[in-house]
PDB file of N, CA and C in Angstrom:
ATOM      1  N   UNK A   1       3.978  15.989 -21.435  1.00  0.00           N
ATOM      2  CA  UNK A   1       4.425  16.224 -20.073  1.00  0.00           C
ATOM      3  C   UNK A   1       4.599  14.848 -19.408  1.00  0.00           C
ATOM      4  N   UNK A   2       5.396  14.560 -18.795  1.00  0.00           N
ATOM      5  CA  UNK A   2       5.959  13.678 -17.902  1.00  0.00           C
ATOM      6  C   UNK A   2       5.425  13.559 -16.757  1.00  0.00           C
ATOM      7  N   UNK A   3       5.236  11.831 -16.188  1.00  0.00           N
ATOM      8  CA  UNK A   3       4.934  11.871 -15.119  1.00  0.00           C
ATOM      9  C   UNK A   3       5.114  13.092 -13.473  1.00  0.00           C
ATOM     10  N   UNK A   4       6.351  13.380 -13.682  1.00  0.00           N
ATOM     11  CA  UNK A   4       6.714  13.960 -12.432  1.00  0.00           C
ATOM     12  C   UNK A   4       6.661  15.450 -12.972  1.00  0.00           C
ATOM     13  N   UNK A   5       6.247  15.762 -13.777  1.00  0.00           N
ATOM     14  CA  UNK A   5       5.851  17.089 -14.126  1.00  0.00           C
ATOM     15  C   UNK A   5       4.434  17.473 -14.104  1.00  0.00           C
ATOM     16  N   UNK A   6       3.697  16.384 -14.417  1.00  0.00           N
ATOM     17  CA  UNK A   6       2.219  16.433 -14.169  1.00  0.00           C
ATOM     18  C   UNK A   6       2.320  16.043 -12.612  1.00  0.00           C
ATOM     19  N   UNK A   7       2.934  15.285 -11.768  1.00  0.00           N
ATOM     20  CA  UNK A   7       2.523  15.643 -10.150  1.00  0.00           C
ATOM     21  C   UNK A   7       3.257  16.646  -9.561  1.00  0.00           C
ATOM     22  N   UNK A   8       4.062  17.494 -10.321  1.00  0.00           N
ATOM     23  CA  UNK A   8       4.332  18.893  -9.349  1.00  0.00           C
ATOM     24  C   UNK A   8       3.726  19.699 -10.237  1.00  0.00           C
ATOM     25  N   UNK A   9       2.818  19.691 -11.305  1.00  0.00           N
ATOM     26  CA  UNK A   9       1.800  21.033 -11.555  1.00  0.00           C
ATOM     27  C   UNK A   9       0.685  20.331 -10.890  1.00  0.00           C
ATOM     28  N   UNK A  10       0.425  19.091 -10.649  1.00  0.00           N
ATOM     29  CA  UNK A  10      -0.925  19.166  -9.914  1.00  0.00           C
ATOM     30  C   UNK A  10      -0.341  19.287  -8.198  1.00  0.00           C
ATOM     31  N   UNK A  11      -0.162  19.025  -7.945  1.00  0.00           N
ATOM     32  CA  UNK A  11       0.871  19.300  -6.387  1.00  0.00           C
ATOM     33  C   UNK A  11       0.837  21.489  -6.223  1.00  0.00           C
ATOM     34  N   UNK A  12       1.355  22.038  -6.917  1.00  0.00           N
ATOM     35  CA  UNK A  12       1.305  23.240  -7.425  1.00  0.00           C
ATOM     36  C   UNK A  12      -0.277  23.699  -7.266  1.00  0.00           C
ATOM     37  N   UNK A  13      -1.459  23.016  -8.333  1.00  0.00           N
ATOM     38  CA  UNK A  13      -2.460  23.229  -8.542  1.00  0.00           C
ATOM     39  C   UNK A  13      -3.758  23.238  -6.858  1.00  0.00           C
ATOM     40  N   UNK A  14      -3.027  22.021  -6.281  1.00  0.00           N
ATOM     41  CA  UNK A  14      -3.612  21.585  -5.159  1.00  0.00           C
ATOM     42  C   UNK A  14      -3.315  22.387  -3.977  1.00  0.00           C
ATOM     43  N   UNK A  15      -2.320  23.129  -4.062  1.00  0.00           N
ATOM     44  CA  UNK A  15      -1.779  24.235  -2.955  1.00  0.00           C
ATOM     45  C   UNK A  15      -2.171  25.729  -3.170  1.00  0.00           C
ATOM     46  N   UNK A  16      -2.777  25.745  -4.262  1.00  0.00           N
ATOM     47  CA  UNK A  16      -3.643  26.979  -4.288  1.00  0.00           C
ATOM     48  C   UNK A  16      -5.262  27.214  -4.313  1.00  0.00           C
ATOM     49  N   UNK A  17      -5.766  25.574  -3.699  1.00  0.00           N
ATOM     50  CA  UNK A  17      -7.170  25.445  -3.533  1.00  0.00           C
ATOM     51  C   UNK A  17      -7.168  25.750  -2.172  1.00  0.00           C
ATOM     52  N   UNK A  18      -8.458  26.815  -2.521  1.00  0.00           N
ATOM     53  CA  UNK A  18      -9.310  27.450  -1.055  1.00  0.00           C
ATOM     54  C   UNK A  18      -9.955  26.659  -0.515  1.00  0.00           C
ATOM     55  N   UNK A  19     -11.067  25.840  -1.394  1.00  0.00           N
ATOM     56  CA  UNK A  19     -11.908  25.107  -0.771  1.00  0.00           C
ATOM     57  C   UNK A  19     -11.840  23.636  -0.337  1.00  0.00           C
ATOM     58  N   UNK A  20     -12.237  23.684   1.015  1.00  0.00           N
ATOM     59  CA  UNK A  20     -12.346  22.583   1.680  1.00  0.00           C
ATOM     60  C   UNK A  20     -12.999  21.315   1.350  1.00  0.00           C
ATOM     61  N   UNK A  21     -13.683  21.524   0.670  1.00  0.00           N
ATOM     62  CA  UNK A  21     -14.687  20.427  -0.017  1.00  0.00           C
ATOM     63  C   UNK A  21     -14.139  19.957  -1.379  1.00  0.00           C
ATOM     64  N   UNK A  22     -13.773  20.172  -1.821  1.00  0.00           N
ATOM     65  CA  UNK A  22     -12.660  19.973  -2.972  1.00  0.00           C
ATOM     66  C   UNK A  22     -11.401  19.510  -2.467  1.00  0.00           C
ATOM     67  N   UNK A  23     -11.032  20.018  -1.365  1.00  0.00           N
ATOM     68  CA  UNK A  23      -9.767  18.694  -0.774  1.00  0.00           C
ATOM     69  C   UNK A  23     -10.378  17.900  -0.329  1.00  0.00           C
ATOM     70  N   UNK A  24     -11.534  17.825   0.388  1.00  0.00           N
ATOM     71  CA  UNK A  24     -12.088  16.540   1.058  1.00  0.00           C
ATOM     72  C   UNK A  24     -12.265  15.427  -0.190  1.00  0.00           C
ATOM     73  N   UNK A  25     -13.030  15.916  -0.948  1.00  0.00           N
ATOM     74  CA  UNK A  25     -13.305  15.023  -2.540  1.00  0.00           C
ATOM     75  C   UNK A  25     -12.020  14.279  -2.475  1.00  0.00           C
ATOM     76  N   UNK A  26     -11.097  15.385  -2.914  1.00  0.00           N
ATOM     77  CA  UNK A  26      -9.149  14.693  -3.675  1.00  0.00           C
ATOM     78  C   UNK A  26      -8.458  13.771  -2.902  1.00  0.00           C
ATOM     79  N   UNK A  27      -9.029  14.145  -1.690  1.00  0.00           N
ATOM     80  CA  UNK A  27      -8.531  12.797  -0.673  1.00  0.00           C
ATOM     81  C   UNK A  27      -9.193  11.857  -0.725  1.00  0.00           C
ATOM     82  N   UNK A  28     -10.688  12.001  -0.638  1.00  0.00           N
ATOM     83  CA  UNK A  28     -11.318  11.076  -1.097  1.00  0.00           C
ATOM     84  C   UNK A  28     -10.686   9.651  -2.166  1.00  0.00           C
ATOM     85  N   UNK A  29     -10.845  10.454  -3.213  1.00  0.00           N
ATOM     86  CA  UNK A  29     -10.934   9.877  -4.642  1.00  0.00           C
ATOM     87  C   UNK A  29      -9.295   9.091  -4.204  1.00  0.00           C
ATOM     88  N   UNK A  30      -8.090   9.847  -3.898  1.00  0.00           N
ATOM     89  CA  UNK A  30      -7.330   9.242  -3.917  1.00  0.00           C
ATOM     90  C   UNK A  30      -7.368   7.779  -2.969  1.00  0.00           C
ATOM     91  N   UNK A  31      -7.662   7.923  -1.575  1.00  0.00           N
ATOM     92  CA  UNK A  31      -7.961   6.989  -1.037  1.00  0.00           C
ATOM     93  C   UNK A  31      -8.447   5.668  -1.571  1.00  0.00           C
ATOM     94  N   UNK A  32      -9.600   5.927  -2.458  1.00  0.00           N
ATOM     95  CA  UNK A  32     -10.392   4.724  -3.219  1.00  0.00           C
ATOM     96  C   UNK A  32      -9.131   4.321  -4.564  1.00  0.00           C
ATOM     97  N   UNK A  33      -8.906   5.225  -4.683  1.00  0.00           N
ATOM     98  CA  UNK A  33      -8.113   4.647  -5.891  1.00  0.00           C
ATOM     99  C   UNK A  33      -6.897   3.812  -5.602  1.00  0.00           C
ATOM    100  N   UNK A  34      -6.092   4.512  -4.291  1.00  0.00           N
ATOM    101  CA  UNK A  34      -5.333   3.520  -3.589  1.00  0.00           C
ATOM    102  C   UNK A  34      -5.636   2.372  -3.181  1.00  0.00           C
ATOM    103  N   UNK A  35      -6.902   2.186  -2.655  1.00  0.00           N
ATOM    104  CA  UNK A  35      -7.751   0.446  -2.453  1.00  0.00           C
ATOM    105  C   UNK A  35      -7.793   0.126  -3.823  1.00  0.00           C
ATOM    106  N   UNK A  36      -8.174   0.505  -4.467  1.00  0.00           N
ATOM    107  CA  UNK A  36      -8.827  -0.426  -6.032  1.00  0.00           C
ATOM    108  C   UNK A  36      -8.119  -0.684  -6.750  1.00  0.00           C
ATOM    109  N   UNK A  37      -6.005  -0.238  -6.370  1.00  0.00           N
ATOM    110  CA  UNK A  37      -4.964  -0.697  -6.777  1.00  0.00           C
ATOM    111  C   UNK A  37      -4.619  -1.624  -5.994  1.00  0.00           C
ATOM    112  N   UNK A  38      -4.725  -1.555  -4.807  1.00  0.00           N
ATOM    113  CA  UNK A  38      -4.352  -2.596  -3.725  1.00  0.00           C
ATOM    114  C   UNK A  38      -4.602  -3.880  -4.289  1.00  0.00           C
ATOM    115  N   UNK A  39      -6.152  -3.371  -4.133  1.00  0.00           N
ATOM    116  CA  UNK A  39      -7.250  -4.665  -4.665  1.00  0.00           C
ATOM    117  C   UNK A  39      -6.733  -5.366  -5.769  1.00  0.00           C
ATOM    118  N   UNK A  40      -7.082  -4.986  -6.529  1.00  0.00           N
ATOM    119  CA  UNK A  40      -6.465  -5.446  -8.141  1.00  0.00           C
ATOM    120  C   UNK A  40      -5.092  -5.884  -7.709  1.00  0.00           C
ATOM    121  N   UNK A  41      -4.198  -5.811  -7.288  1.00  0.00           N
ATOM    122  CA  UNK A  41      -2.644  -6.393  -6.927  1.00  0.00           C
ATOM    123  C   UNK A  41      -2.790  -7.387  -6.503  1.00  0.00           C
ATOM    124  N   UNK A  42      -3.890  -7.384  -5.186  1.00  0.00           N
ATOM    125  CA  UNK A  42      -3.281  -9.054  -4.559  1.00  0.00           C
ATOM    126  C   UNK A  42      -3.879 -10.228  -5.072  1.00  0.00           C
ATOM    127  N   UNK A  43      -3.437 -10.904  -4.908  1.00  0.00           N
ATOM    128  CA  UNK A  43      -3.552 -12.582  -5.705  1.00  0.00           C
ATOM    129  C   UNK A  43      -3.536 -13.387  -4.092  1.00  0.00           C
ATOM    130  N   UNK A  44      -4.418 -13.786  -3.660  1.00  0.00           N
ATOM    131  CA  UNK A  44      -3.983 -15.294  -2.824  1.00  0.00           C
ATOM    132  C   UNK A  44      -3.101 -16.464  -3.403  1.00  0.00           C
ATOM    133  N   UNK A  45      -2.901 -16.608  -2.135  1.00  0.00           N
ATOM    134  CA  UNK A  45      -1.885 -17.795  -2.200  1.00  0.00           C
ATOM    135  C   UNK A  45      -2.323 -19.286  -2.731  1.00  0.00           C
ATOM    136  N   UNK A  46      -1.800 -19.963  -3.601  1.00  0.00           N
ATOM    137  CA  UNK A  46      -2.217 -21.137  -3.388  1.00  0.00           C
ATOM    138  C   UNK A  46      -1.546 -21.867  -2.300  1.00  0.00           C
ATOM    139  N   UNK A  47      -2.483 -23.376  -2.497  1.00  0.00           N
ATOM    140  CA  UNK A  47      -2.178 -24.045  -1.091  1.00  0.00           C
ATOM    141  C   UNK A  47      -0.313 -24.517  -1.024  1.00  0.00           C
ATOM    142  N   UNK A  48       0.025 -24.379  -2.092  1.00  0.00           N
ATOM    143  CA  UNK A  48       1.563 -24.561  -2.145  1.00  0.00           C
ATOM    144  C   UNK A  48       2.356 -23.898  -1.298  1.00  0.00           C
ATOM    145  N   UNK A  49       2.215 -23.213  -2.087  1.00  0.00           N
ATOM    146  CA  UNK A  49       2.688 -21.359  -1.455  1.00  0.00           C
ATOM    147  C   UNK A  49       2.649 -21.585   0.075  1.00  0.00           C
ATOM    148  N   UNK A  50       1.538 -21.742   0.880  1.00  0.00           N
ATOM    149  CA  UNK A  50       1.127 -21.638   1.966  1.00  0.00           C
ATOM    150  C   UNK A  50       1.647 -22.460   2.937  1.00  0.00           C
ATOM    151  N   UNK A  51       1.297 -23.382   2.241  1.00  0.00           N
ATOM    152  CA  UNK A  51       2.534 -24.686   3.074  1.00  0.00           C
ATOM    153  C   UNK A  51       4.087 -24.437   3.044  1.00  0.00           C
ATOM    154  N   UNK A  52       4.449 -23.856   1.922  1.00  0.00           N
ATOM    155  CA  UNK A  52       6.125 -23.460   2.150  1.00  0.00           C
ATOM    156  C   UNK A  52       6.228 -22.150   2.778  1.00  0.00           C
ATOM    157  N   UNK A  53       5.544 -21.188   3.026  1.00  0.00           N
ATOM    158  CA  UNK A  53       5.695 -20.139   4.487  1.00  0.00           C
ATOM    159  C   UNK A  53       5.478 -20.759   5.728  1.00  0.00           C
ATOM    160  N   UNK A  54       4.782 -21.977   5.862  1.00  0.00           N
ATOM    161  CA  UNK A  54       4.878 -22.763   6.985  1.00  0.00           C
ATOM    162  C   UNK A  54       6.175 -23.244   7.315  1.00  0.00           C
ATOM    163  N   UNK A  55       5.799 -23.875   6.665  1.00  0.00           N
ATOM    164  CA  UNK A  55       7.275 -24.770   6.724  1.00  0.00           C
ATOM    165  C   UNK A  55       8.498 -23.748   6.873  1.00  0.00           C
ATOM    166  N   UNK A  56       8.531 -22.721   6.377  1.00  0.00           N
ATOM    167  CA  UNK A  56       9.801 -21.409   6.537  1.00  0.00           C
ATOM    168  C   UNK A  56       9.694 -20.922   7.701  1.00  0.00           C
ATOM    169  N   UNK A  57       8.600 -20.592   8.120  1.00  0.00           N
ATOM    170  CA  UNK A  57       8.152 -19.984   9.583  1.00  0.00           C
ATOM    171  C   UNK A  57       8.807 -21.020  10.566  1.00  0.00           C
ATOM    172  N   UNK A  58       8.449 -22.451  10.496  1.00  0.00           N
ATOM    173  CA  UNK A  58       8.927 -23.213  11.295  1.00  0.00           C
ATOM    174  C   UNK A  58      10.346 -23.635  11.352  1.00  0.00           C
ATOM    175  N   UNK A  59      11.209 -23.474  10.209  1.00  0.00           N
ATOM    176  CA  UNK A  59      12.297 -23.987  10.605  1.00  0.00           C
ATOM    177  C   UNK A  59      13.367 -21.875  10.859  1.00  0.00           C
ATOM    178  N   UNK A  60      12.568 -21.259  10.981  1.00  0.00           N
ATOM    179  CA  UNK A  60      12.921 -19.825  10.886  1.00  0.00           C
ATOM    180  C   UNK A  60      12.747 -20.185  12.662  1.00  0.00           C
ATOM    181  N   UNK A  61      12.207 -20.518  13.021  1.00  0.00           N
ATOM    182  CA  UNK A  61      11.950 -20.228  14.826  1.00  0.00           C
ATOM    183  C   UNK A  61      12.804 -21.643  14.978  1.00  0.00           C
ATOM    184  N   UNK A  62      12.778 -22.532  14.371  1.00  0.00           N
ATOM    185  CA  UNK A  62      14.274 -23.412  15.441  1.00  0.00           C
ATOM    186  C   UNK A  62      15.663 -23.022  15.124  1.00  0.00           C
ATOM    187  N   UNK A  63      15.727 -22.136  13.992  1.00  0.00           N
ATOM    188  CA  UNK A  63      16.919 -21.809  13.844  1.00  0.00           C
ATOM    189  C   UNK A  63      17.225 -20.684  14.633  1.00  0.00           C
ATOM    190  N   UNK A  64      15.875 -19.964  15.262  1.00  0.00           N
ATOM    191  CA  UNK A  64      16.228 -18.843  16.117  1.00  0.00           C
ATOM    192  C   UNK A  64      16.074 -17.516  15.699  1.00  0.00           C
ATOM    193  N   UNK A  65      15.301 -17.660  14.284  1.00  0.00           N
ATOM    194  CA  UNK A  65      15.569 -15.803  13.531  1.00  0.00           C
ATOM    195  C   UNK A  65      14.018 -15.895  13.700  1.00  0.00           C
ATOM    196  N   UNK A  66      14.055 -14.770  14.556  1.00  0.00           N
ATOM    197  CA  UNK A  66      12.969 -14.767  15.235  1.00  0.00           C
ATOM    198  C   UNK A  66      12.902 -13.803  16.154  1.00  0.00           C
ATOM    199  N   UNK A  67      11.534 -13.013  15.819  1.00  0.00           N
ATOM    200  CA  UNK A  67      11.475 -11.163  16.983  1.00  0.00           C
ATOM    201  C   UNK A  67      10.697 -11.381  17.665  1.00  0.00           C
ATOM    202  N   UNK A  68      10.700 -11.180  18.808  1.00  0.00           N
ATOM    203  CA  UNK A  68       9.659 -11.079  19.999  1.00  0.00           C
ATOM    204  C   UNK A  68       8.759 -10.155  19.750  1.00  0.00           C
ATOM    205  N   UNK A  69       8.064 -10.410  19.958  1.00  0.00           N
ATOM    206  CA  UNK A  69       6.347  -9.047  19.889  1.00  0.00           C
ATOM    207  C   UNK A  69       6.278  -8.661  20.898  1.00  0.00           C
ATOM    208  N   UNK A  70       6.738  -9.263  22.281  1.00  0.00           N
ATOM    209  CA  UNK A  70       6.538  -8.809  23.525  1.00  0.00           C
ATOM    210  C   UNK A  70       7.422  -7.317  23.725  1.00  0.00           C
ATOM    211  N   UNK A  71       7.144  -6.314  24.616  1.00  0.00           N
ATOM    212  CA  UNK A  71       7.225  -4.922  24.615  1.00  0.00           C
ATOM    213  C   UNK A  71       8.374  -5.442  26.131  1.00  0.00           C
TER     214      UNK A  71
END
């Protein structure tokens, strides 16, 4: 079975649970598992890196491309 066949029988499976505590869990679990992919993904920057988003940021605002935050 295929990815997208195993999430519309579990999608399927999950819409015929009664109990509340068993969705609370599945949200649960998914939640953490969504952080602990997050997690595992990001890498910091080295100091390279960091200095050339500077430097981009800065010549990005004299050239004018640039959004106001103000409402």
């Amino acid at each position: 079975m295929d990815l997208e066949a195993r999430k519309i029988s579990f999608v399927q499976e999950f819409l015929r649970l009664e109990n509340e505590e068993i969705v609370t869990g599945l949200e649960n679990l998914l939640h953490e598992k969504k952080v602990e992919l997050l997690d595992s993904e990001m890498k910091p920057m080295n100091i390279d890196q960091f200095n050339n988003e500077i430097d981009q940021s800065i010549n990005d605002a004299f050239q004018g491309r640039i959004v106001s935050a103000k409402i």
